[in-house]
Protein backbone atom coordinates (compact mmCIF):
# COMPACT_ATOMS: atom_id res chain seq x y z
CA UNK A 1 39.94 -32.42 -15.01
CA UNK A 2 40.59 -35.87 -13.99
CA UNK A 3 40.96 -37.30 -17.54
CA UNK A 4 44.44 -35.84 -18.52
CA UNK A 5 47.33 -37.68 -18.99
CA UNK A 6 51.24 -36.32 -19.49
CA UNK A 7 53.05 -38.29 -22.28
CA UNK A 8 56.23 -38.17 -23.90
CA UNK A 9 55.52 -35.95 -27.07
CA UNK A 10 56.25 -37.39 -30.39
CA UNK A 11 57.19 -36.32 -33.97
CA UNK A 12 53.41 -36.33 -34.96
CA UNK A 13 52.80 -34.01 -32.48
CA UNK A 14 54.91 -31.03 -33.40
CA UNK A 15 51.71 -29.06 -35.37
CA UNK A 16 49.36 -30.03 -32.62
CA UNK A 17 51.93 -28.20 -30.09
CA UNK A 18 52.76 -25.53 -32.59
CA UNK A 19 49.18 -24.60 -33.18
CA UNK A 20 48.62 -24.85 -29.14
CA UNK A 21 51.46 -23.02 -28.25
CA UNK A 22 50.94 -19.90 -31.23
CA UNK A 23 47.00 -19.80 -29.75
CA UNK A 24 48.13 -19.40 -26.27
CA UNK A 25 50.91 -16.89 -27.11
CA UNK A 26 48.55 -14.99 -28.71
CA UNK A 27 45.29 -15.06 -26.45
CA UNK A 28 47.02 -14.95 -22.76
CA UNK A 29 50.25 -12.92 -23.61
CA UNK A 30 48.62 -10.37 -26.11
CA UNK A 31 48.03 -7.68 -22.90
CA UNK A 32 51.92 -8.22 -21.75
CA UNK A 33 53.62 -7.70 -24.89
CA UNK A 34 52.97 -5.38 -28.46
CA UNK A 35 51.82 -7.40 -31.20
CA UNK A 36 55.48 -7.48 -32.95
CA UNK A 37 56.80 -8.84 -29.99
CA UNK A 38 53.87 -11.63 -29.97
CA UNK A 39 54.39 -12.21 -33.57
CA UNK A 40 57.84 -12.84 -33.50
CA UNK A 41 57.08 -15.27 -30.42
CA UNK A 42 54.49 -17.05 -32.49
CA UNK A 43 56.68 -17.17 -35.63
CA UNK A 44 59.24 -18.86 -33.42
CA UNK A 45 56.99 -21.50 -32.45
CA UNK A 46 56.35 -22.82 -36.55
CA UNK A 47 55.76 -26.70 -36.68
CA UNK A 48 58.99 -27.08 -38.29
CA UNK A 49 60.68 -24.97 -35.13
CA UNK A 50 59.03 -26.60 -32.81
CA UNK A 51 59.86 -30.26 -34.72
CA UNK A 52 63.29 -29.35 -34.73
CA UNK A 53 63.65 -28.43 -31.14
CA UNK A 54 61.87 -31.54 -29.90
CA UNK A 55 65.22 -33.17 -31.61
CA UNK A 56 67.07 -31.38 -29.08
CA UNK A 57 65.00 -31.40 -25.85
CA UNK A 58 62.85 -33.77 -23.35
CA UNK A 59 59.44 -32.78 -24.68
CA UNK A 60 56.15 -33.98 -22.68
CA UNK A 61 52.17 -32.92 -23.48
CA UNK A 62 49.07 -33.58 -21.77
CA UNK A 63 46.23 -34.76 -23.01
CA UNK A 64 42.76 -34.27 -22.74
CA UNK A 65 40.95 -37.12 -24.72
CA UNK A 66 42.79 -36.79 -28.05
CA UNK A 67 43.55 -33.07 -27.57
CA UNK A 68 46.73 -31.78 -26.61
CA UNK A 69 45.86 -29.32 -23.97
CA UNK A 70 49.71 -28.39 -22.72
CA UNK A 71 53.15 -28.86 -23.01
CA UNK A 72 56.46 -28.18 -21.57
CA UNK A 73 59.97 -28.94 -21.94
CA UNK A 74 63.51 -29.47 -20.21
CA UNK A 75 66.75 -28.35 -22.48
CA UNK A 76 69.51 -29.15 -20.37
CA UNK A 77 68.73 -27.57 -17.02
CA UNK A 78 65.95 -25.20 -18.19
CA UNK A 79 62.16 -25.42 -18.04
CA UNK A 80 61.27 -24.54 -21.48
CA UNK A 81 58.21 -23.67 -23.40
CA UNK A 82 55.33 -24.17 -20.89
CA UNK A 83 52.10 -23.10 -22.48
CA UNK A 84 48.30 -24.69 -21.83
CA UNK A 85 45.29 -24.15 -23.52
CA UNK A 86 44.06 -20.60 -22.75
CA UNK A 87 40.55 -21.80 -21.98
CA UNK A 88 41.99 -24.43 -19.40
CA UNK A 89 44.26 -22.56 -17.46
CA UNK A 90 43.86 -21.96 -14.10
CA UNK A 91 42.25 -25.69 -14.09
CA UNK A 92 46.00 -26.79 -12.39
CA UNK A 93 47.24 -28.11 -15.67
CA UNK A 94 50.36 -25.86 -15.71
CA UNK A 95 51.26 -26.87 -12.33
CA UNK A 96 51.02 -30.31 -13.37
CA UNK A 97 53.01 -29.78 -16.39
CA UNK A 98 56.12 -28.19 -13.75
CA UNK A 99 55.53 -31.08 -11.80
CA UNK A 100 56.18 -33.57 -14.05
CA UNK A 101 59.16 -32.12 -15.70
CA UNK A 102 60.91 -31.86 -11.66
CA UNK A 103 60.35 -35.38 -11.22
CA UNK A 104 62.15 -35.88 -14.78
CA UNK A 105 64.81 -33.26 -14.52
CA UNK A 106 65.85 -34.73 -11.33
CA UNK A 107 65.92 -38.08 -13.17
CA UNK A 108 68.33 -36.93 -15.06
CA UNK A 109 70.56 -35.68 -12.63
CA UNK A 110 69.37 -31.78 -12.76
CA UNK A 111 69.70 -29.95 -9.53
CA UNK A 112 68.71 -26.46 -9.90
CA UNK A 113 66.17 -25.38 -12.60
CA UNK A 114 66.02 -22.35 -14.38
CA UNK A 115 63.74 -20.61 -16.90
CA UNK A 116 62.26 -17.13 -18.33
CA UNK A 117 59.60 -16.84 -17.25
CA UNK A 118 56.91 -14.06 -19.46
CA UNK A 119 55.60 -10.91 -17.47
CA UNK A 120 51.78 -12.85 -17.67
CA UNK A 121 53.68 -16.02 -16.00
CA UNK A 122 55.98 -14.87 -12.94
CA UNK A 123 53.38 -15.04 -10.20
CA UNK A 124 52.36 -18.73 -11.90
CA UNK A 125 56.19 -19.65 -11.30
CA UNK A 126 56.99 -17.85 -7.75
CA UNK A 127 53.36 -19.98 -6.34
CA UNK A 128 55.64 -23.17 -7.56
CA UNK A 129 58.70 -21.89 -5.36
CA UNK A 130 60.89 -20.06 -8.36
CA UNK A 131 62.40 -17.38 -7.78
CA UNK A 132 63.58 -13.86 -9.49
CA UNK A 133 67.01 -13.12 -10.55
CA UNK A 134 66.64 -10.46 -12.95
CA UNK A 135 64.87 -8.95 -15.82
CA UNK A 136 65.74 -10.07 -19.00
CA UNK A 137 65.38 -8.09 -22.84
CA UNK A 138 65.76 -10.38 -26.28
CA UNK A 139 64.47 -8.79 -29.31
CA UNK A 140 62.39 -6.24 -27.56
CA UNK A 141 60.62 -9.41 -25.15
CA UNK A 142 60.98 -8.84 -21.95
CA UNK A 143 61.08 -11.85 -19.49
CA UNK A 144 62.09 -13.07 -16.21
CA UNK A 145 65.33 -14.86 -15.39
CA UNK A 146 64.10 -17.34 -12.53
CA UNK A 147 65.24 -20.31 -10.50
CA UNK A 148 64.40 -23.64 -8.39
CA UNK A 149 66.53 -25.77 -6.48
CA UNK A 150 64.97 -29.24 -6.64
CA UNK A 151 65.01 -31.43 -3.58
């Protein structure tokens, strides 16, 4: 996939992301988690959620063509809300997506990164050099509590 390109995400994209990011939830994470747990993830991640959150945090997509194909985002000194089309990952996307957001968290003067990682994601996340600290439970979701010092 030589034709993407990671942007700065915009206002106009919030229901693009939104419907990305509910789609993904859904299709990859459905095995990992019961369905209340994936509908209260994909209730969370509303256009009007996600609009409101991009107030508050370095948001970035990347683009296929006109298509929004993933996103991710730094909040302070956390890798947030990393999510790529379901029939695209494993195309290196995701990895491009963590790459980017280093390179800009570092910009910005952040030295360590964290994130929770979901049970489908942690060997995605250790392959990029995070590491486990510990198993995490929030609303009956389990995730993982991971880290990165950046160089």
């Amino acid at each position: 996939m030589d034709n993407l390109v990671i942007r700065d995400a915009g206002p106009d994209d919030a229901a693009a992301i939104s419907a990305l990011v509910q789609h993904t939830v859904r299709t990859s994470n459905g095995k990992d988690y019961p369905a209340q747990a994936i509908e209260l993830i994909v209730a969370n991640f509303a256009a009007d959620k996600v609009g409101q959150r991009m107030a508050e945090r370095d948001v970035f997509v990347c683009q296929s063509g006109t298509r929004i194909v993933g996103t991710i985002a730094l909040g302070g000194d956390r890798l947030r809300s990393l999510f790529v089309d379901p029939e695209l990952q494993q195309a290196g996307i995701g990895a491009r997506l963590v790459a980017h957001l280093e390179m800009h968290a570092r910009k910005v003067g952040v030295r360590e990164l964290s994130l929770s990682s979901s049970l489908t994601a942690r060997g995605f996340y250790e392959r990029l050099g995070y590491r486990f600290i510990e198993l995490q439970e929030h609303d009956g979701v389990s995730t993982f509590l991971m880290v990165k010092t950046l160089r």
